[in-house]
Protein backbone atom coordinates (compact mmCIF):
# COMPACT_ATOMS: atom_id res chain seq x y z
CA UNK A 1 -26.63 4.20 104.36
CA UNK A 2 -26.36 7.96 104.45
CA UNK A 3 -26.53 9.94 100.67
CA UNK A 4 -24.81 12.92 101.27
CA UNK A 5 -24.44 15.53 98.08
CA UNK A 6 -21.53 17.60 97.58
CA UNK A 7 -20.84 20.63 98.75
CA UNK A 8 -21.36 22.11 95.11
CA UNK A 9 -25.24 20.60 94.68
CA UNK A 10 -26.51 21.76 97.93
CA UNK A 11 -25.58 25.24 97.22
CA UNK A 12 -26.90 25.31 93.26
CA UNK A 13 -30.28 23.54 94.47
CA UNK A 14 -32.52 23.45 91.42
CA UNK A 15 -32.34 24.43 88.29
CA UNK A 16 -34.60 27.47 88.01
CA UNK A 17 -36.97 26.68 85.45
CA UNK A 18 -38.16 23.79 87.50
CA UNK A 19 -40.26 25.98 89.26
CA UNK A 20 -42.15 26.89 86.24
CA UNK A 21 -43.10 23.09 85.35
CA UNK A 22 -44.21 22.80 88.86
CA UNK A 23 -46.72 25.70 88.04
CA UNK A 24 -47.59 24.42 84.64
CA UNK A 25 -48.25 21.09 86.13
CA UNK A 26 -50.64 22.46 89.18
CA UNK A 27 -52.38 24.46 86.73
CA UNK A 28 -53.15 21.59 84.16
CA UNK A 29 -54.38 19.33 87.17
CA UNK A 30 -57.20 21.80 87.73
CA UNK A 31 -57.86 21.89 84.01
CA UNK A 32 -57.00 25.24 83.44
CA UNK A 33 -56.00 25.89 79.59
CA UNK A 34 -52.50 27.22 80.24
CA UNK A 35 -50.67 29.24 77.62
CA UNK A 36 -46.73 28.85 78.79
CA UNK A 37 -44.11 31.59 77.80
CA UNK A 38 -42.28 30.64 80.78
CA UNK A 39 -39.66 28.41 79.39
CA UNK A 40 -37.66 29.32 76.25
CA UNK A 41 -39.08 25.99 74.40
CA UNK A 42 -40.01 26.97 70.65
CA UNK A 43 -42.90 25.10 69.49
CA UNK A 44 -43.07 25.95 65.77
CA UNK A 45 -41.45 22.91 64.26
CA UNK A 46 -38.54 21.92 62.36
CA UNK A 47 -37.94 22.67 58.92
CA UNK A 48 -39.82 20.11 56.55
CA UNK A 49 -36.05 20.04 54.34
CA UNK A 50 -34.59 18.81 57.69
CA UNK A 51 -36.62 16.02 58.88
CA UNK A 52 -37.09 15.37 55.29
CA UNK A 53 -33.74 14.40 55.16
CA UNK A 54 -33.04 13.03 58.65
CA UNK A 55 -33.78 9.16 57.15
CA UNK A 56 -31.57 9.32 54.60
CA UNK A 57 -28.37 10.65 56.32
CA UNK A 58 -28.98 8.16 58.91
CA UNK A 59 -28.76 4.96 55.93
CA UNK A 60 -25.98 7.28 54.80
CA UNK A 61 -23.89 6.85 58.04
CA UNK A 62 -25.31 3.03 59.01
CA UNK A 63 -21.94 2.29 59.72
CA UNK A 64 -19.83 5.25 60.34
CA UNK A 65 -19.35 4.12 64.23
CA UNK A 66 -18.92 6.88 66.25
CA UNK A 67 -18.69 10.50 65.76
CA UNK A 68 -15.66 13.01 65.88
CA UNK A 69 -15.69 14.76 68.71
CA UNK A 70 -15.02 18.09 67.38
CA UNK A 71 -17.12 17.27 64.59
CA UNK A 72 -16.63 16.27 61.19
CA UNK A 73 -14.76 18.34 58.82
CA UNK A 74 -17.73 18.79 56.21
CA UNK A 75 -19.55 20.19 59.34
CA UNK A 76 -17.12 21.91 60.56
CA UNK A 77 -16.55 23.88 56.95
CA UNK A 78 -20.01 24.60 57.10
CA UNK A 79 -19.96 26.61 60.63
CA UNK A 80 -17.34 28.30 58.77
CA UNK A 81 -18.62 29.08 55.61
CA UNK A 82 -21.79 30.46 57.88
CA UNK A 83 -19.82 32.65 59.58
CA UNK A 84 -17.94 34.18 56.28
CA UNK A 85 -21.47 34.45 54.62
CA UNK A 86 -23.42 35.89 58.20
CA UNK A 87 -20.36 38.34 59.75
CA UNK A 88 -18.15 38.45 56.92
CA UNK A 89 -15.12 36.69 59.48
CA UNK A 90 -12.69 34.39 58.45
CA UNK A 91 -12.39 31.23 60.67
CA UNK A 92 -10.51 27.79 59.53
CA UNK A 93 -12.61 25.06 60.52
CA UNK A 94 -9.44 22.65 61.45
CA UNK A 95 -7.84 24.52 64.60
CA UNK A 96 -11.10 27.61 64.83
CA UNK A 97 -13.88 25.93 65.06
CA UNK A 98 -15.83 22.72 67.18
CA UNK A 99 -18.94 21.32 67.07
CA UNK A 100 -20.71 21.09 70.40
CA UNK A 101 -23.92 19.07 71.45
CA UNK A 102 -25.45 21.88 71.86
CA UNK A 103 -24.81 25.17 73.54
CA UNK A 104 -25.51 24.10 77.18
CA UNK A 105 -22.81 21.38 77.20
CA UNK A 106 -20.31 23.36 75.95
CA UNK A 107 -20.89 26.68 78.30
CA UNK A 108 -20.82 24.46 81.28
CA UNK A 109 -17.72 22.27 79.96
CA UNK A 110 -15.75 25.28 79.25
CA UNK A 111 -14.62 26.61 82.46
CA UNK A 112 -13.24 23.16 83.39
CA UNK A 113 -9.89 24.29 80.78
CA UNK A 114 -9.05 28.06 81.77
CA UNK A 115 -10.30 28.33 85.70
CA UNK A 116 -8.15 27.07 88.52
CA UNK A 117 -10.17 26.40 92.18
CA UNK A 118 -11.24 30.06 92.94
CA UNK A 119 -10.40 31.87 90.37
CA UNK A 120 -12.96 34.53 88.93
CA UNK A 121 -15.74 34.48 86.22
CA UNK A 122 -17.31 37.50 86.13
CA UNK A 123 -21.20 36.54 84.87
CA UNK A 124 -23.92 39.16 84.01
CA UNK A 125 -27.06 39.13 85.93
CA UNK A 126 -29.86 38.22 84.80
CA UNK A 127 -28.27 35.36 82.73
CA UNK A 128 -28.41 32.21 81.68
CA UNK A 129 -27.93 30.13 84.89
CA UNK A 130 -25.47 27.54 83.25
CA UNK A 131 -22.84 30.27 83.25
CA UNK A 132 -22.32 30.26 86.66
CA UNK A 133 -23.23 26.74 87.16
CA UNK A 134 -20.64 25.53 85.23
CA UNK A 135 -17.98 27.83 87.06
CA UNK A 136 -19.28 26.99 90.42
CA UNK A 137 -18.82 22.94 89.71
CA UNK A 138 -15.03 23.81 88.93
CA UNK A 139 -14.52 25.29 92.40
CA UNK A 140 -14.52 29.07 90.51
CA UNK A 141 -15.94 32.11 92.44
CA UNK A 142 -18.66 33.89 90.42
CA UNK A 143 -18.39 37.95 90.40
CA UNK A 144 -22.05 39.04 89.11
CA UNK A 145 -22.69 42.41 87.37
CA UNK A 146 -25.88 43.35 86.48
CA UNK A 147 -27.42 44.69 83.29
CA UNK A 148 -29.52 47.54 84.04
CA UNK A 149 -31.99 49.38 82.13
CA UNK A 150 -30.43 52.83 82.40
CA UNK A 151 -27.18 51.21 80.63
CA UNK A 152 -29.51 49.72 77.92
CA UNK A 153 -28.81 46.12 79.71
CA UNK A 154 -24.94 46.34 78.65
CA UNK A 155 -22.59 45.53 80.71
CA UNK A 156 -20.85 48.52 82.47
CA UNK A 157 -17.24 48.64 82.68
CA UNK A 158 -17.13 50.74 86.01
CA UNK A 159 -19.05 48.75 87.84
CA UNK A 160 -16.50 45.49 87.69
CA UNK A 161 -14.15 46.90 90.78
CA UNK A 162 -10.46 46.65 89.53
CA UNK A 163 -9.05 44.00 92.00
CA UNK A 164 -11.91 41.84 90.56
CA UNK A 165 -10.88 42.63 86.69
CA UNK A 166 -7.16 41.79 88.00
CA UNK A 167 -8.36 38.37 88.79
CA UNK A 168 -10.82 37.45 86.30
CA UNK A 169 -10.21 34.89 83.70
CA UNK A 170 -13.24 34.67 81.76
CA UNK A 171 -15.83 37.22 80.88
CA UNK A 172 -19.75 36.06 79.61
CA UNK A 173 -21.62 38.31 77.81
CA UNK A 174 -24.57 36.95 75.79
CA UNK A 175 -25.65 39.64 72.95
CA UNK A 176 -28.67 39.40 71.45
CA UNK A 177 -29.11 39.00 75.45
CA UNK A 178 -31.56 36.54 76.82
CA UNK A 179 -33.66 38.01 78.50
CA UNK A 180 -33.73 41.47 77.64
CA UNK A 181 -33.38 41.19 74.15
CA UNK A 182 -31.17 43.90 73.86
CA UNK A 183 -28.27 43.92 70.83
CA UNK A 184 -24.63 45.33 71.32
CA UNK A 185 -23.50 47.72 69.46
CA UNK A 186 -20.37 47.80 67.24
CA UNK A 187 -18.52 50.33 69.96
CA UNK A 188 -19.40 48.51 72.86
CA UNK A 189 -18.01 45.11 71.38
CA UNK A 190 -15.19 47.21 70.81
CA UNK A 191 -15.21 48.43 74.56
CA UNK A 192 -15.76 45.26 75.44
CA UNK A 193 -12.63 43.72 73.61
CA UNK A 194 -10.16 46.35 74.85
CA UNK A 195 -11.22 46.08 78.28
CA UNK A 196 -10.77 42.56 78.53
CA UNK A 197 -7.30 42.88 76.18
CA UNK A 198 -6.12 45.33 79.56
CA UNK A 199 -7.21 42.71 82.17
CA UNK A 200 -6.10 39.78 80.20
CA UNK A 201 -9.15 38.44 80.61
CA UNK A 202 -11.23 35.51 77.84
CA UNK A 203 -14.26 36.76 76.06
CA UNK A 204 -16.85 33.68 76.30
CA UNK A 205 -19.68 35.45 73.95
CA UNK A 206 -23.07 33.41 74.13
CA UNK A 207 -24.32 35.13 70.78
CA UNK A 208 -25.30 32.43 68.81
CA UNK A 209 -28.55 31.00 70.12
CA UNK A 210 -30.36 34.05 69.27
CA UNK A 211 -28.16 35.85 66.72
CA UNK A 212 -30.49 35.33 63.76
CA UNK A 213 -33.92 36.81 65.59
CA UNK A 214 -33.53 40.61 65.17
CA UNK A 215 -36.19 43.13 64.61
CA UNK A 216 -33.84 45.91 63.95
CA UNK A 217 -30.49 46.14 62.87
CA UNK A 218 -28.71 42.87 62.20
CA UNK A 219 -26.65 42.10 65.11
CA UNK A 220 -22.77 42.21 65.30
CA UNK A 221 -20.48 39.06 66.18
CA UNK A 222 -17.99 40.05 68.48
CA UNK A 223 -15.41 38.04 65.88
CA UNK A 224 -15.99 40.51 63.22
CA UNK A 225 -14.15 42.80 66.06
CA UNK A 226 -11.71 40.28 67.64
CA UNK A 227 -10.61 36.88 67.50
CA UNK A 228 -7.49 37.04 69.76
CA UNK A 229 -8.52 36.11 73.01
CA UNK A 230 -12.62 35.10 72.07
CA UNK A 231 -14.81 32.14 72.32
CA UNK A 232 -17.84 32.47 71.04
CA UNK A 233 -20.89 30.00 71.13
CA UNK A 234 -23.45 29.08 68.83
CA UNK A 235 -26.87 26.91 68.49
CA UNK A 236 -29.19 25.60 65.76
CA UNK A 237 -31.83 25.24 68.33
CA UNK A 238 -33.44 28.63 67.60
CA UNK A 239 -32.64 29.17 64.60
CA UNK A 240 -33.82 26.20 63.28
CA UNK A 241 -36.30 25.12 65.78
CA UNK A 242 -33.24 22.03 66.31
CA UNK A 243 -33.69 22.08 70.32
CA UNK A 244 -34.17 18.33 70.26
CA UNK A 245 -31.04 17.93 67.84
CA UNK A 246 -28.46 19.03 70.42
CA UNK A 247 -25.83 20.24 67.84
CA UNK A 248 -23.87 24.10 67.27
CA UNK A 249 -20.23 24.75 67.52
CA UNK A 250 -17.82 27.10 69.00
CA UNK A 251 -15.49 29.18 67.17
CA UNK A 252 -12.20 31.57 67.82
CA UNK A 253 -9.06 31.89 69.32
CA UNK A 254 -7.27 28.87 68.07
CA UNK A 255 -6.06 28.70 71.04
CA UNK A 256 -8.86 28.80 73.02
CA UNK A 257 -10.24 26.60 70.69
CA UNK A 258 -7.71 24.01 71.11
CA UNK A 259 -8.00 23.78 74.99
CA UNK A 260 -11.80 23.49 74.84
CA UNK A 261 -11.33 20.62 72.33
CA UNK A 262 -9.43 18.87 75.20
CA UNK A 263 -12.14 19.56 77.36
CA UNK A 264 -14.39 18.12 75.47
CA UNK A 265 -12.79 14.88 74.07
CA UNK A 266 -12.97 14.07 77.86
CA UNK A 267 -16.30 14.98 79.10
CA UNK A 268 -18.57 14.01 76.07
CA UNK A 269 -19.13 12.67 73.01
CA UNK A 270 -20.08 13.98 69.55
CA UNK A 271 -22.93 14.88 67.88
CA UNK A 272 -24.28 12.25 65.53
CA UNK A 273 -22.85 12.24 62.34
CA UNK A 274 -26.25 12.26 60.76
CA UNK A 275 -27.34 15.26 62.76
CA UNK A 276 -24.19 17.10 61.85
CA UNK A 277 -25.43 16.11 58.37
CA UNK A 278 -28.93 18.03 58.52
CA UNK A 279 -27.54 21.22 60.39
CA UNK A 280 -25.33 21.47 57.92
CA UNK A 281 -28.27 21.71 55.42
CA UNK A 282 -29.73 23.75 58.48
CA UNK A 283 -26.76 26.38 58.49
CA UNK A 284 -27.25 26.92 54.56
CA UNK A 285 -30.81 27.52 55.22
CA UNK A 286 -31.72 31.39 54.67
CA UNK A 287 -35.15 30.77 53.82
CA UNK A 288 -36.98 29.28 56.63
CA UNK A 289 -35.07 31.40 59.21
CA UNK A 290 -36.56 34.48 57.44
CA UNK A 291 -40.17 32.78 58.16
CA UNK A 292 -39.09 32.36 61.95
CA UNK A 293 -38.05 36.09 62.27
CA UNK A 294 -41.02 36.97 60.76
CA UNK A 295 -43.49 34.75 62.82
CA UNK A 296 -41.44 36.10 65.55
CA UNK A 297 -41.96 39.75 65.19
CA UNK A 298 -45.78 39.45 65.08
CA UNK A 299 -46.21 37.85 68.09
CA UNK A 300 -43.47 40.81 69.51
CA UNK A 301 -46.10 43.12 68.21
CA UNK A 302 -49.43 41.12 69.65
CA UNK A 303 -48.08 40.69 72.64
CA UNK A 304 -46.62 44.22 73.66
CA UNK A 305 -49.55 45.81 71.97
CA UNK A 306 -51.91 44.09 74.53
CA UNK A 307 -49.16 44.51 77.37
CA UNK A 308 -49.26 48.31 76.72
CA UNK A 309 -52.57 48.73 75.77
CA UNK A 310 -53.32 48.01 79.81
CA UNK A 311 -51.08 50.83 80.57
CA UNK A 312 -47.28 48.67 81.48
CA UNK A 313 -44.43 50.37 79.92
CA UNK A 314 -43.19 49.29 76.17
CA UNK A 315 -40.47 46.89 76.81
CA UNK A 316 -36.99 47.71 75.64
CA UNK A 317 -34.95 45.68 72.96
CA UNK A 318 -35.09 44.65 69.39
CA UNK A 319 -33.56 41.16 69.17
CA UNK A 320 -34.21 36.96 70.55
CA UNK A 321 -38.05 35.46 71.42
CA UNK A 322 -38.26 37.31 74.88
CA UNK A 323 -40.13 40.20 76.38
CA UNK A 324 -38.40 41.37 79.09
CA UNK A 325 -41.45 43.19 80.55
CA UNK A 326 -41.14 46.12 83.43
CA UNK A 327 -43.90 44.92 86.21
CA UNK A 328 -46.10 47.75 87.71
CA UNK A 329 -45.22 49.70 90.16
CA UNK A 330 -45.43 48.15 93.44
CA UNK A 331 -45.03 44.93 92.23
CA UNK A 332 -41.88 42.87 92.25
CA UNK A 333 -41.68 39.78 89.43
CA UNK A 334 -43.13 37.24 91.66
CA UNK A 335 -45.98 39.21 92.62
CA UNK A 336 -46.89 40.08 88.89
CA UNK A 337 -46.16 36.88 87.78
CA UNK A 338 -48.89 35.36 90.14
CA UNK A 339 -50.90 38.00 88.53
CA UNK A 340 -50.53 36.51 85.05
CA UNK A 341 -51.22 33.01 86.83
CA UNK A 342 -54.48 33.55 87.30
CA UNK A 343 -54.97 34.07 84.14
CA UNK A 344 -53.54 30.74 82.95
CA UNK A 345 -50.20 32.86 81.33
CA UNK A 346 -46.94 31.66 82.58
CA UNK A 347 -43.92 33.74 82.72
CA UNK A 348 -40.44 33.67 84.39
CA UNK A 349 -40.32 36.12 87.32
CA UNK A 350 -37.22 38.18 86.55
CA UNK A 351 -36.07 37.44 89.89
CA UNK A 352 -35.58 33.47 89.67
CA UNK A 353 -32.98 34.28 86.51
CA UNK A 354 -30.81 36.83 88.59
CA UNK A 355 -28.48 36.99 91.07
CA UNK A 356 -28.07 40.02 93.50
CA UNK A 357 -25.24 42.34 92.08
CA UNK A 358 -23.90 45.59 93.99
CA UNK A 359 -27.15 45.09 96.44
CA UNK A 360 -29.58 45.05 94.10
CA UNK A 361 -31.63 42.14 91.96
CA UNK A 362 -31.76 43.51 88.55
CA UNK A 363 -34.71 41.58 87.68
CA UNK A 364 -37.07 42.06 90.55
CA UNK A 365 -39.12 44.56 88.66
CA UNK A 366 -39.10 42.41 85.36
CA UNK A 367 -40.95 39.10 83.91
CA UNK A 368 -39.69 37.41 81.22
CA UNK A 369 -41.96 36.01 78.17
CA UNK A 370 -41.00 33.42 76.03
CA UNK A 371 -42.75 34.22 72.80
CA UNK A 372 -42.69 29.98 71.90
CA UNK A 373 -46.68 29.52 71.98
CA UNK A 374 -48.43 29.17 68.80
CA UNK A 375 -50.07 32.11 66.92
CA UNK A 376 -53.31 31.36 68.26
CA UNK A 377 -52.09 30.66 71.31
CA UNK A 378 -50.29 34.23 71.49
CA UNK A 379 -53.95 35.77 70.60
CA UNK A 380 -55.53 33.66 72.94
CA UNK A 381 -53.26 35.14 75.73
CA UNK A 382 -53.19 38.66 74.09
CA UNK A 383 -57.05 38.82 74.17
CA UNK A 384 -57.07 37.85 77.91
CA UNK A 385 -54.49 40.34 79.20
CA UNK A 386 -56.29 43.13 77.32
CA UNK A 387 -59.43 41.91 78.89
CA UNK A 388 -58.98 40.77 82.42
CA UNK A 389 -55.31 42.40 83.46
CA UNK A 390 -55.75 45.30 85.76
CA UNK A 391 -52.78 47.60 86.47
């Protein structure tokens, strides 16, 4: 019997990070101590209040069979009241907001309820590689633009030809941007929403997974700007260290938010009601996410100290867990990556998260860390840069 995948698989291939366990694996089998930024895993663990009270929602909900799939209205309140306490925006949690498992399931489910076969989704490069994943499964066509370094890593407006804008139906943009780390400001949100308002085109803003880890000024949700025509995404997995939990939510356009609930209600299930329980809690939290941005800012400062200190240029940005780290000259991402390889660091070439856009691959120059190794684990990996890196 012949296996024969689609059309769809054989183009995708695999996901991109899988290269990086295949390096963490080699490296491990010759004993080498690795320190992994590669993948965007934290390790810091959960909140003691959450698993704390994981038992006792579960006895709590023994028998409450399964879960909404939009989430239950208790949860769903408490995305809201989030957002009014966070942004200051005014979202009812019947017809505004979801929950999702997740933020991954609900990026890739969403195109399946606003793109026809062919239609356009323009996706920034580098990127998360689920955006165009999930428009490529629905037969979409994927413009890329790319965020550049001379535009701050923003999207530019003049560099989406017209005919394409004409076509588009949905927009991503994920600010605080993974992986540059750069925030958007007020007036390009504002940009952003009158550009898409001319082109009729839906805002799908990724902000939430890394919306609470700032170093600067607090970021701004694109809802505090616009909810007509918006979708925008959020996850507990960063802010809580809940990556294992699979629970966030969506909120916006009513709308928008009522065709993505029929989406979903056909694709998947809902999170456990228990879960929805402890990010609830989780959401309320102010506390321990203060500790996280804190932890995270030090090892920032460790690790582009020790970057910089061997003469590579300060990396740009103030916001999320990633250094988005300019290679030397006359090296591309792969090379320098290799570099840090044999030095047991893993990183993500820039490359392998980006897609060519107007000729060029906006991340051949950069590597990506992950700052999600522990504190000692970040000096270990500081101290050998500093001492065996040679630019």
């Amino acid at each position: 019997m012949d296996i024969i995948y689609s059309k769809v698989i054989n183009e995708i291939g695999e996901y991109p990070f899988s290269e990086i366990y295949k390096k963490v694996a080699e490296l491990k089998e010759k004993g080498i101590k690795v320190i992994d930024f590669g993948v965007g895993d934290p390790k810091s663990p959960t909140p003691d209040f959450i698993i704390d009270n994981l038992s006792k929602f579960a006895r709590n909900r023994a028998t409450s069979g399964y879960p909404s799939y939009i989430g239950n209205i208790s949860y769903r309140k408490a995305c809201a009241n989030y957002m009014k306490r966070e942004y200051g925006v005014d979202l009812n949690p019947e017809t505004e907001i979801s929950s999702t498992i997740g933020s991954k399931e609900a990026i890739f489910n969403f195109p399946t309820g606003f793109i026809n076969s062919g239609d356009i989704v323009i996706c920034p490069t580098p990127g998360y590689p689920v955006y165009k994943t999930g428009t490529k499964f629905r037969n979409g066509k994927v413009h890329f633009t790319p965020l550049l370094e001379k535009n701050d890593f923003l999207i530019d407006f003049a560099l989406i030809p017209d005919n394409i804008a004409h076509k588009a139906k949905i927009i991503w943009t994920n600010y605080p941007n993974s992986p540059t780390g750069a925030s958007a400001p007020r007036e390009w949100l504002q940009v952003l929403v009158s550009w898409a308002k001319y082109f009729n085109v839906i805002i799908a803003a990724d902000e939430g997974c890394y919306n609470d880890i700032y170093f600067g000024e607090k970021p701004t949700s694109i809802l505090e700007i616009q909810k007509t025509g918006v979708i925008a995404f959020y996850s507990l997995s960063k802010r809580s260290n809940m990556t294992g939990y699979r629970v966030g939510f969506v909120a916006g356009d009513e709308r928008i938010i009522s065709g993505f609930k029929k989406v979903k209600t056909n694709i998947d299930s809902g999170t456990p009601t228990f879960i929805q329980d402890v990010a609830t809690l989780a959401l309320n939290d102010q506390v321990e996410v203060l500790k996280m941005r804190e932890e995270y800012k030090k090892k920032r400062d460790i690790m582009i100290e020790a970057l910089t200190s061997c003469g590579l240029e300060t990396p740009k940005g103030d916001s999320t867990f990633y250094v988005w780290q300019k290679t030397p000259k006359g090296q591309n991402s792969i090379k320098f990556s290799n570099t840090l390889i044999e030095l047991g660091i893993i990183v993500t070439p820039g490359q392998l998260i980006s897609d060519e856009a107007d000729g060029i691959n906006p991340g051949q120059n950069f590597v990506r860390f992950a700052l999600v190794p522990t504190m000692e684990e970040i000096i270990e990996a500081a101290t050998r840069i500093k001492e065996n890196l040679k630019i």
